[in-house]
PDB file of N, CA and C in Angstrom:
ATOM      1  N   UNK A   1     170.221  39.530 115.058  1.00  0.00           N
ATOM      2  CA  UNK A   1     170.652  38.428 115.893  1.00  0.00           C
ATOM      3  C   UNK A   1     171.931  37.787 115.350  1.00  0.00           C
ATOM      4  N   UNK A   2     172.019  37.448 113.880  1.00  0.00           N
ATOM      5  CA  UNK A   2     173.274  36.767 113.583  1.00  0.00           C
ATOM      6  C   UNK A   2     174.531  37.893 113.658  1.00  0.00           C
ATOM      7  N   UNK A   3     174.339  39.170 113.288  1.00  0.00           N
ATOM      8  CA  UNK A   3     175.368  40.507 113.571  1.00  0.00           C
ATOM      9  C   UNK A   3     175.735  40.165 115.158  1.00  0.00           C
ATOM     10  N   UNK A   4     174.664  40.298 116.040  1.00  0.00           N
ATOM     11  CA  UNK A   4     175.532  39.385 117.420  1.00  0.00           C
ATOM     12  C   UNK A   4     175.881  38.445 117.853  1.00  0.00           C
ATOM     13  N   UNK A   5     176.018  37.474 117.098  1.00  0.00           N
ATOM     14  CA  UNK A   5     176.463  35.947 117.440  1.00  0.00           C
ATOM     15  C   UNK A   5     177.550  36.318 116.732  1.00  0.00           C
ATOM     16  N   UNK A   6     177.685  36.815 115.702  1.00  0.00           N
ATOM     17  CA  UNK A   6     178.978  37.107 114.670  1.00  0.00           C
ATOM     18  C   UNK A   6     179.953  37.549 115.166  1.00  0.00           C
ATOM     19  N   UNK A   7     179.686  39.090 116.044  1.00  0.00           N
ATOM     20  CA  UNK A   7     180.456  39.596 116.591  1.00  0.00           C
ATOM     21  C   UNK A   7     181.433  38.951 118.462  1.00  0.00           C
ATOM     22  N   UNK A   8     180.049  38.113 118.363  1.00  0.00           N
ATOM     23  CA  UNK A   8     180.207  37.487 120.018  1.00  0.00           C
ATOM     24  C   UNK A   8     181.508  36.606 119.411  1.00  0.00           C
ATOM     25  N   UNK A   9     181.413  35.676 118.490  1.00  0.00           N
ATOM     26  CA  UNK A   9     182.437  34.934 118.155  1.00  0.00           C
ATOM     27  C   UNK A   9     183.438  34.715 117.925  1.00  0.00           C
ATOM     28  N   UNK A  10     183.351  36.452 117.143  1.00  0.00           N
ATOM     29  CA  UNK A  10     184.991  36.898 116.209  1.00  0.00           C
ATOM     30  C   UNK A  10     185.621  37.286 117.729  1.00  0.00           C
ATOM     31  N   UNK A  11     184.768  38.003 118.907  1.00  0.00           N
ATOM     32  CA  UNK A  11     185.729  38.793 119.994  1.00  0.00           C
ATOM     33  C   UNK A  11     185.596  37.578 121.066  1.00  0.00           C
ATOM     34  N   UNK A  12     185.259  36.207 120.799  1.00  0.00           N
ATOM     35  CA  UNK A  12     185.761  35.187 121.991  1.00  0.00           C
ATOM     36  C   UNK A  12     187.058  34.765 121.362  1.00  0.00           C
ATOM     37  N   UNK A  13     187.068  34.295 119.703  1.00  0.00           N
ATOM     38  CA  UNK A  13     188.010  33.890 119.233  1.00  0.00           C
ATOM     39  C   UNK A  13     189.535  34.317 119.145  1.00  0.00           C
ATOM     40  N   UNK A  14     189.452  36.087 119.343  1.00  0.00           N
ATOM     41  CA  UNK A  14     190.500  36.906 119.509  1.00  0.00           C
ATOM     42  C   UNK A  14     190.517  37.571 120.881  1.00  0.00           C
ATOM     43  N   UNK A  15     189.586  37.411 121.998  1.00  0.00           N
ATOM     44  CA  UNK A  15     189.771  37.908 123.481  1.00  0.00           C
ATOM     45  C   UNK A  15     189.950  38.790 123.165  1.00  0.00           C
ATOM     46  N   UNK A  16     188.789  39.830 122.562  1.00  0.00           N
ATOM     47  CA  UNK A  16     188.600  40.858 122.936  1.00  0.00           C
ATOM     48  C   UNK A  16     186.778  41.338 122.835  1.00  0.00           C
ATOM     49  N   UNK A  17     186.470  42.424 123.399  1.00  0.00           N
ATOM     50  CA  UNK A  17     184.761  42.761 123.512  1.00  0.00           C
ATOM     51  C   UNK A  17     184.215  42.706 122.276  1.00  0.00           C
ATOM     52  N   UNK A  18     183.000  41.812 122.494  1.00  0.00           N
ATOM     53  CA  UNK A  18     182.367  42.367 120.836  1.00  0.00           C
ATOM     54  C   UNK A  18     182.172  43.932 120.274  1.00  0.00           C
ATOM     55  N   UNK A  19     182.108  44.718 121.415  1.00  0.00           N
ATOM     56  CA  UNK A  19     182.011  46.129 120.968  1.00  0.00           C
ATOM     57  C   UNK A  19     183.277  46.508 120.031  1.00  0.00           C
ATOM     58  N   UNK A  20     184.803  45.601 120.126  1.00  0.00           N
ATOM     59  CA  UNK A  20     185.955  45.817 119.431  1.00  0.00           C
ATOM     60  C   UNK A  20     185.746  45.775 117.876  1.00  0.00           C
ATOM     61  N   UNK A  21     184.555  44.504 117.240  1.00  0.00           N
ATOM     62  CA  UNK A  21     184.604  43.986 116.778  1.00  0.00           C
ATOM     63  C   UNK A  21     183.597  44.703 115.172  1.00  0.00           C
ATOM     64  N   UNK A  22     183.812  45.244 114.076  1.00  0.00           N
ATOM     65  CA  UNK A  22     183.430  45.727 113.563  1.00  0.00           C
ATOM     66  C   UNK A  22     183.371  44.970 112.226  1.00  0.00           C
ATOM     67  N   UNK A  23     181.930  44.985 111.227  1.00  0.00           N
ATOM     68  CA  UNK A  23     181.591  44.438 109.930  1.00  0.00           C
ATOM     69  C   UNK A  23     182.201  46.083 109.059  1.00  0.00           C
ATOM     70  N   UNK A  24     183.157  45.968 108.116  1.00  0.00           N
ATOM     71  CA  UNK A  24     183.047  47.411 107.220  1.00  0.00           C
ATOM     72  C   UNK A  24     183.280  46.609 105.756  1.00  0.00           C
ATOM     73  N   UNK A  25     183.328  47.593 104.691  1.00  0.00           N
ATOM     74  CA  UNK A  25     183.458  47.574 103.229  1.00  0.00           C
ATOM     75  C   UNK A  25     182.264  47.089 102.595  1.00  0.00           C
ATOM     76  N   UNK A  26     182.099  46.505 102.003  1.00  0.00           N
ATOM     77  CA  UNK A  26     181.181  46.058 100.880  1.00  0.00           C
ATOM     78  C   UNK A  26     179.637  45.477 101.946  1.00  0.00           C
ATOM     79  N   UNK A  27     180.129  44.426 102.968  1.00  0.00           N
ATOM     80  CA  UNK A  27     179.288  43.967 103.418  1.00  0.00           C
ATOM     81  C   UNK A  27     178.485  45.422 104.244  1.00  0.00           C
ATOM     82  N   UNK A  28     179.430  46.279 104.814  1.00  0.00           N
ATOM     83  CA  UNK A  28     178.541  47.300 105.816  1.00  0.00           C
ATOM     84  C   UNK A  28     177.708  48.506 104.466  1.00  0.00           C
ATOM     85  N   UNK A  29     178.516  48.527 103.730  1.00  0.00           N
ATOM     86  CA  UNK A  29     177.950  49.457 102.573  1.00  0.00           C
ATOM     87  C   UNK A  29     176.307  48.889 102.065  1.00  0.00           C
ATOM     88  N   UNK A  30     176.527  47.120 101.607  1.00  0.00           N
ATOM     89  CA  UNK A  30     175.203  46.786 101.303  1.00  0.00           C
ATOM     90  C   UNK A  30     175.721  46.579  99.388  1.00  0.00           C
ATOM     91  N   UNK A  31     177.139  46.727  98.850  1.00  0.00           N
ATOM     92  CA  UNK A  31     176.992  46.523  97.323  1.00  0.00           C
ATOM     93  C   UNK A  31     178.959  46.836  97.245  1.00  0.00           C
ATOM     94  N   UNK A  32     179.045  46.849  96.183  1.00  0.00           N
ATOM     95  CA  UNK A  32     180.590  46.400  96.218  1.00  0.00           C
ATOM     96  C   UNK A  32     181.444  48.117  96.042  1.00  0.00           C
ATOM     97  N   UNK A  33     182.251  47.991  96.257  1.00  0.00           N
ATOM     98  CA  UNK A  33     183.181  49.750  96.491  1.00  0.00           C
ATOM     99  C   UNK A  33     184.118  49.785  95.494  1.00  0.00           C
ATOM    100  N   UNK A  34     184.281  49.189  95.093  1.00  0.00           N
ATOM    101  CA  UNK A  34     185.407  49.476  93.788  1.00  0.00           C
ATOM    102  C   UNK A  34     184.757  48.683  92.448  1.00  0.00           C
ATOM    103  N   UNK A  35     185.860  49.682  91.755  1.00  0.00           N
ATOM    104  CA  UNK A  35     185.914  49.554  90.403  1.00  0.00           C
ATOM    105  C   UNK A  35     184.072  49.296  89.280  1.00  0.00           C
ATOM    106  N   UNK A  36     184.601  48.957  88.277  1.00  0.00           N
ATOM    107  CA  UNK A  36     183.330  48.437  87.777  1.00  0.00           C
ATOM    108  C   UNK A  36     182.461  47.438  88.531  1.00  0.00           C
ATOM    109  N   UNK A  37     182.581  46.762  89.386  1.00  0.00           N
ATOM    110  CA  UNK A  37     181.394  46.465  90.153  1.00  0.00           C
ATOM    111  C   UNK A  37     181.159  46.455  91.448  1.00  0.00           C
ATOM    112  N   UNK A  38     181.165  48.029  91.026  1.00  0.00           N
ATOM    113  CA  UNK A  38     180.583  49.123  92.253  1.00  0.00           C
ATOM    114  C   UNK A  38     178.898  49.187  92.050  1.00  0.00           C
ATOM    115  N   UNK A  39     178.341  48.859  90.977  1.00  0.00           N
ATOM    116  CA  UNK A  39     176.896  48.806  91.050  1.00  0.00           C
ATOM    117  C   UNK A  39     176.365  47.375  91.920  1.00  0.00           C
ATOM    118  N   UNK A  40     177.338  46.524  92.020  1.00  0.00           N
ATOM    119  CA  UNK A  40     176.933  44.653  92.433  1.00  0.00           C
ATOM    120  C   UNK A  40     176.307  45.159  93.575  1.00  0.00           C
ATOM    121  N   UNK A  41     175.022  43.940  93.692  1.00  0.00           N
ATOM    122  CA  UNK A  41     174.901  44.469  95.527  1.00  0.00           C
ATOM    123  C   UNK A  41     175.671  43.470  96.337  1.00  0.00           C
ATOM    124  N   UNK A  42     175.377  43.493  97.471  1.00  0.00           N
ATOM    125  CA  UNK A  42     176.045  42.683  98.532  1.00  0.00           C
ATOM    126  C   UNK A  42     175.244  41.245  98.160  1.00  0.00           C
ATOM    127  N   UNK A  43     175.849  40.274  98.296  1.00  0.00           N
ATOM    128  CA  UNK A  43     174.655  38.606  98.522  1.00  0.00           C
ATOM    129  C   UNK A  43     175.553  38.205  99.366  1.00  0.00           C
ATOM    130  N   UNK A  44     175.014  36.832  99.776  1.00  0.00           N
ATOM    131  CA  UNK A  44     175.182  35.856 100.405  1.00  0.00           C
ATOM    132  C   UNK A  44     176.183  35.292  99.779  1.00  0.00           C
ATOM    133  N   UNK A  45     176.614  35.363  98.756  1.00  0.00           N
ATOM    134  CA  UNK A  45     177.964  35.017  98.118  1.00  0.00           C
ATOM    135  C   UNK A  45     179.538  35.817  98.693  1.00  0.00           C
ATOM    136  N   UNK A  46     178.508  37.477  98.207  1.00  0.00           N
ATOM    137  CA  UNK A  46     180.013  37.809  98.751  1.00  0.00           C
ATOM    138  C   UNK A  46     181.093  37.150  99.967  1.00  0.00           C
ATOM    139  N   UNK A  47     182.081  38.320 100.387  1.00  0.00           N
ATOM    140  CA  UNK A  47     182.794  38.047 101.544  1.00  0.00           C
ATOM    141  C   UNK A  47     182.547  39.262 102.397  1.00  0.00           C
ATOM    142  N   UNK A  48     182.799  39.090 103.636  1.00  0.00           N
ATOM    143  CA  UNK A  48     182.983  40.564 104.152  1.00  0.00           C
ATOM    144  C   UNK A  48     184.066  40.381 104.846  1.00  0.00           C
ATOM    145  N   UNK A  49     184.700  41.917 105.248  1.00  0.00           N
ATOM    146  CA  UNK A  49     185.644  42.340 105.938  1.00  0.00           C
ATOM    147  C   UNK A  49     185.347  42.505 107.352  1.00  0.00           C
ATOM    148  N   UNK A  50     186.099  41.814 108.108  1.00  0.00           N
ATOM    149  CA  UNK A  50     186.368  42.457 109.996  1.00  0.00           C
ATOM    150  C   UNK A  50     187.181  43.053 109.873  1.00  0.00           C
ATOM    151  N   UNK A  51     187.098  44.158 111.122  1.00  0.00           N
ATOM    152  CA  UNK A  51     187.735  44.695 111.948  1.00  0.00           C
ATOM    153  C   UNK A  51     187.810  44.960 113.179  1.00  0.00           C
ATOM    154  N   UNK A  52     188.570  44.223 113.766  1.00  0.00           N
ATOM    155  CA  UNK A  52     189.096  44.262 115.610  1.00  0.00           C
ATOM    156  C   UNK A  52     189.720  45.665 115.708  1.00  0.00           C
ATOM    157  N   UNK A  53     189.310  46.410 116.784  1.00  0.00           N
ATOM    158  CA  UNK A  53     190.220  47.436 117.169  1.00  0.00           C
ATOM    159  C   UNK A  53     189.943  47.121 118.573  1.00  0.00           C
ATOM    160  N   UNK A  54     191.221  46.957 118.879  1.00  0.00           N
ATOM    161  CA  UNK A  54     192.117  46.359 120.410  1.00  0.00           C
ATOM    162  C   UNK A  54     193.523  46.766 120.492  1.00  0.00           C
ATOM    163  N   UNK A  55     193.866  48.028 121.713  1.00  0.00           N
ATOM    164  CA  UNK A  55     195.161  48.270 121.600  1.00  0.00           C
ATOM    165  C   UNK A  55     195.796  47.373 121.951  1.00  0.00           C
ATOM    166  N   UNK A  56     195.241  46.276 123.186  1.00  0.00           N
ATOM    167  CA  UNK A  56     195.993  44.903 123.957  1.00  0.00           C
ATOM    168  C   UNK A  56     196.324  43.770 122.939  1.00  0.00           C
ATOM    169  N   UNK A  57     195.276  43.249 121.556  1.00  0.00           N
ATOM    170  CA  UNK A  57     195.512  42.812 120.445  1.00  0.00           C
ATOM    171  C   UNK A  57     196.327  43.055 120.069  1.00  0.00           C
ATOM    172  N   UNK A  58     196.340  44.590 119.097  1.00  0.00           N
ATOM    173  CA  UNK A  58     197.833  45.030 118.432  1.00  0.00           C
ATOM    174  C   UNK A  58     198.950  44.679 118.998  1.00  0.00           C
ATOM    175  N   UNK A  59     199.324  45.547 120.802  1.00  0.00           N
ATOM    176  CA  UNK A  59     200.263  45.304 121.139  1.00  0.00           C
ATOM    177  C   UNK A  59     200.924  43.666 121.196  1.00  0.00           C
ATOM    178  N   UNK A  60     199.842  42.953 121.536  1.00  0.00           N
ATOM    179  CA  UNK A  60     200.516  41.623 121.945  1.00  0.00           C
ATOM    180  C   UNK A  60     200.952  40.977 120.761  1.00  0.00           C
ATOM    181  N   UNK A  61     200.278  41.432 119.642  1.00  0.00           N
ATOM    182  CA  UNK A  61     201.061  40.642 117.868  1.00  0.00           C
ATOM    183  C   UNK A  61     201.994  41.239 117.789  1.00  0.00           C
ATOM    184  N   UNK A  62     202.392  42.491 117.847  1.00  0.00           N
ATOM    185  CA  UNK A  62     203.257  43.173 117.488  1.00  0.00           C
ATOM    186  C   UNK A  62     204.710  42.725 118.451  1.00  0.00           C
ATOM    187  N   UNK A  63     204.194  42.514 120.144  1.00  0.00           N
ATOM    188  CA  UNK A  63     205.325  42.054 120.684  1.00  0.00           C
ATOM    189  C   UNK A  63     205.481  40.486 120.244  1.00  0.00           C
ATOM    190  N   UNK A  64     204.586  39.883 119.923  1.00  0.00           N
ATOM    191  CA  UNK A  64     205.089  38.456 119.287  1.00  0.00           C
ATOM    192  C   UNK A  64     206.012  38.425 117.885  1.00  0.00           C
ATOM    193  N   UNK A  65     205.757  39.112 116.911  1.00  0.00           N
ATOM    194  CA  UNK A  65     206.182  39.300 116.216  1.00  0.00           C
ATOM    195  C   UNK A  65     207.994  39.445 115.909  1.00  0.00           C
ATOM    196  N   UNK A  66     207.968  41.004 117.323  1.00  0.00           N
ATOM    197  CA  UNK A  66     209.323  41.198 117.306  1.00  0.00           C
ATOM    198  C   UNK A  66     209.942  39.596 118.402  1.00  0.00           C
ATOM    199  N   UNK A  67     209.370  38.762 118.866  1.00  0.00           N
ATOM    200  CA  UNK A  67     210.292  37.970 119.365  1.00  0.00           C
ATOM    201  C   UNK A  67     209.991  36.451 118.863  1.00  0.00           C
ATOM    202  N   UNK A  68     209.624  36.676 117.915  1.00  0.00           N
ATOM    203  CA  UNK A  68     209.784  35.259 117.186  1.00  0.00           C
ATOM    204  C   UNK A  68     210.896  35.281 116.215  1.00  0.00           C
ATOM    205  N   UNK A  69     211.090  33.846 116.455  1.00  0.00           N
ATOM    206  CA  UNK A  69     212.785  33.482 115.335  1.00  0.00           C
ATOM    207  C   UNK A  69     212.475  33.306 114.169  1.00  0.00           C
ATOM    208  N   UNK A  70     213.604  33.650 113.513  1.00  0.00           N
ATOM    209  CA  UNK A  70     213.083  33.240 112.039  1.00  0.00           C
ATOM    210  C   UNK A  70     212.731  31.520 111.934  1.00  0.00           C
ATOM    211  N   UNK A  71     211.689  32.378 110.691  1.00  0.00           N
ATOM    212  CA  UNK A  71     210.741  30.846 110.002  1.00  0.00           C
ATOM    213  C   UNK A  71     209.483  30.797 110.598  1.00  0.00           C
ATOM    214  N   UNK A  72     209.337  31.646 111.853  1.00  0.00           N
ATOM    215  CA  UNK A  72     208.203  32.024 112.209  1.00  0.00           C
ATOM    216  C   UNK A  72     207.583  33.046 112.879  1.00  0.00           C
ATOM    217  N   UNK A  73     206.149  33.249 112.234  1.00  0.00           N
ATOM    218  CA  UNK A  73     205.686  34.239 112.257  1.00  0.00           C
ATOM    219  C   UNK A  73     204.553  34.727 112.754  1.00  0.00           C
ATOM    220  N   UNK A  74     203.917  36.015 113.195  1.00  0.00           N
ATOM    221  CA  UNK A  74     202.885  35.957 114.527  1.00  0.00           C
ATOM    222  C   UNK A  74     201.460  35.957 113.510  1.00  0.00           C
ATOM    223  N   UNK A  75     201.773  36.222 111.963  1.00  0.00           N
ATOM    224  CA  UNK A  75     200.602  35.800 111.158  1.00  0.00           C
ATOM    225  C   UNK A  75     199.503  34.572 111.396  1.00  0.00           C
ATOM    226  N   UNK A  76     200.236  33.486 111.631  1.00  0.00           N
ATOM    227  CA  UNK A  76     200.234  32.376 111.710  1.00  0.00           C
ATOM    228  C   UNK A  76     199.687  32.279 112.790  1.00  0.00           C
ATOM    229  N   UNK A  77     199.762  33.024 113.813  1.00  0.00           N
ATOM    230  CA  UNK A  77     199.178  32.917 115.210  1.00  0.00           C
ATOM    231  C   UNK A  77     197.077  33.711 114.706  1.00  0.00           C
ATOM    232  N   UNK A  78     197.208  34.942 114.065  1.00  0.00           N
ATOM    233  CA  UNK A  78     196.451  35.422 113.583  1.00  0.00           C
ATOM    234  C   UNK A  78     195.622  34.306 112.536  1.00  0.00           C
ATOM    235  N   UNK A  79     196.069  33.703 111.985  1.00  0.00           N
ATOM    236  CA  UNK A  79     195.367  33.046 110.819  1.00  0.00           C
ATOM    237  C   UNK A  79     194.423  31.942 111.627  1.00  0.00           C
ATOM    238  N   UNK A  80     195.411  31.125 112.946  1.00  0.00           N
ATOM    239  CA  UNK A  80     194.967  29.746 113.601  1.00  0.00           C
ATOM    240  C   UNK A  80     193.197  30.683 114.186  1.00  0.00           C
ATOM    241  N   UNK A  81     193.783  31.759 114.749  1.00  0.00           N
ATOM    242  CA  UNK A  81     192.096  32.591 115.196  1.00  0.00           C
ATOM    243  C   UNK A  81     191.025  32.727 114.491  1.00  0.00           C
ATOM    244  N   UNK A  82     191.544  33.369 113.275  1.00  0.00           N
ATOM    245  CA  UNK A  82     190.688  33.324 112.079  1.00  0.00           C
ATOM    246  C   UNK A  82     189.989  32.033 112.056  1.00  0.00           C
ATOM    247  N   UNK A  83     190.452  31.049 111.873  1.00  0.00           N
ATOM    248  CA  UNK A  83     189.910  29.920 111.484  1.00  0.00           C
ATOM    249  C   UNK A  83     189.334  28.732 112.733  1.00  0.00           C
ATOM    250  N   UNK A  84     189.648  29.524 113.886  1.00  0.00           N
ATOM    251  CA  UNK A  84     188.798  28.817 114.698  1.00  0.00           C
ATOM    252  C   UNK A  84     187.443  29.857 115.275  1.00  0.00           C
ATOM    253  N   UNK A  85     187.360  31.236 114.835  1.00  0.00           N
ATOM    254  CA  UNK A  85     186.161  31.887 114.451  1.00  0.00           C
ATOM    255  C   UNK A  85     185.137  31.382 113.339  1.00  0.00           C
ATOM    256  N   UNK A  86     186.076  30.894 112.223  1.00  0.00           N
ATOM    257  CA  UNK A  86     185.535  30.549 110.674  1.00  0.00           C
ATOM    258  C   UNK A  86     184.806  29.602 111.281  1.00  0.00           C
ATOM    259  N   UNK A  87     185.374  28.682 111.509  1.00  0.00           N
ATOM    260  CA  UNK A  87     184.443  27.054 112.281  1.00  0.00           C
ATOM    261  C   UNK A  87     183.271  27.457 113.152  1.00  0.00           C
ATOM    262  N   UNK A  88     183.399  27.875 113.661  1.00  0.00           N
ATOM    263  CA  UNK A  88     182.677  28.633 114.755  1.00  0.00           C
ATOM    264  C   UNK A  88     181.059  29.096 114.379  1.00  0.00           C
ATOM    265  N   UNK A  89     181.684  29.923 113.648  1.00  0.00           N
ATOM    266  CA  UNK A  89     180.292  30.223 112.683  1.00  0.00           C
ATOM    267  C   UNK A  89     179.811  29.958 111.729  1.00  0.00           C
ATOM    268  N   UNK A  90     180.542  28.423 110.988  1.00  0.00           N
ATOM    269  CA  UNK A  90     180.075  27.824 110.518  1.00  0.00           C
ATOM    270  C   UNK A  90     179.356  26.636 111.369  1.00  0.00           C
ATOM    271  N   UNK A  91     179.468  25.981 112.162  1.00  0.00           N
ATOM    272  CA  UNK A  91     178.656  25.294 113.606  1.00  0.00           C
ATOM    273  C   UNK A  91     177.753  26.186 113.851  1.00  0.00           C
ATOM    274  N   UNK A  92     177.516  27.087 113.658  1.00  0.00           N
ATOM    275  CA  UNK A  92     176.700  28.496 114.399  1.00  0.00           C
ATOM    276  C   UNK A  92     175.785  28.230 112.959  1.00  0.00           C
ATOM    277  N   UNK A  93     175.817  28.080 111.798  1.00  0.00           N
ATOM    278  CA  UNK A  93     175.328  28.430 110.403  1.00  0.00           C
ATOM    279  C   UNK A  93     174.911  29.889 110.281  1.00  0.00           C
ATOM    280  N   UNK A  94     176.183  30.748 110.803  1.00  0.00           N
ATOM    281  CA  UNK A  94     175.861  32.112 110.736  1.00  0.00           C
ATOM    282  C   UNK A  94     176.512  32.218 109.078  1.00  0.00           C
ATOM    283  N   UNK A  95     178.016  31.339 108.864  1.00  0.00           N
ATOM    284  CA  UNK A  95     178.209  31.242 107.296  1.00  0.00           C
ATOM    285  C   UNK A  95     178.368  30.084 107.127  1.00  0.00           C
ATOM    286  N   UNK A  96     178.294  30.311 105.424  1.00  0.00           N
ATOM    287  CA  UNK A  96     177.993  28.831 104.780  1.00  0.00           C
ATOM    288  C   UNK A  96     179.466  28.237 104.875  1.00  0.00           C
ATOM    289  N   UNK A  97     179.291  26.780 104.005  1.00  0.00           N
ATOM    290  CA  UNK A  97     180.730  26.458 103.711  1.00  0.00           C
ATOM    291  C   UNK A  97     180.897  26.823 102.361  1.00  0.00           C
ATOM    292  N   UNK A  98     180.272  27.827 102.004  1.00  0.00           N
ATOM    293  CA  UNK A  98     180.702  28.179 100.169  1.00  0.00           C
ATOM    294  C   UNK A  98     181.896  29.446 100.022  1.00  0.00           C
TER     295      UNK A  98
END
């Protein structure tokens, strides 16, 4: 249930399908992928990684990108999403505030 509220959130926050919307690395593995603590398991501490795959996403950062002036940047457009997902599911208490 929280894997679909998770995903419902990250693909309202970026307008695209939750089916776009993918958990990978450490969190989908279940324990950490590199280096010496590759034995750690996954907790409630860690972080995990998204991944959106959306060609209409890509394209539209990518055309923002090339037509923004300097000093600004389509990151910034990416980050404001991020963090109104982050809120999101923190109101949701899908994550903590730690």
């Amino acid at each position: 249930m929280k894997f679909a509220l998770f995903r419902k959130t990250i693909a309202d926050a970026f307008d695209v399908e939750p089916s776009s919307v993918f958990i990978v690395g450490s969190a989908m593995a279940g324990r950490s992928l590199k280096g010496p603590a590759i034995d750690k398991e996954y907790s409630t501490d860690s972080d995990f990684d998204t991944l959106i795959i959306s060609e209409s996403l890509f394209t539209t950062y990518v055309m923002k990108s090339l037509t923004m002036g300097e000093g600004n940047h389509s990151s910034g457009l990416l980050w404001e999403a991020a963090q109104i997902a982050r809120d999101k599911l923190r109101e949701l208490q899908v994550l903590s505030d730690g």
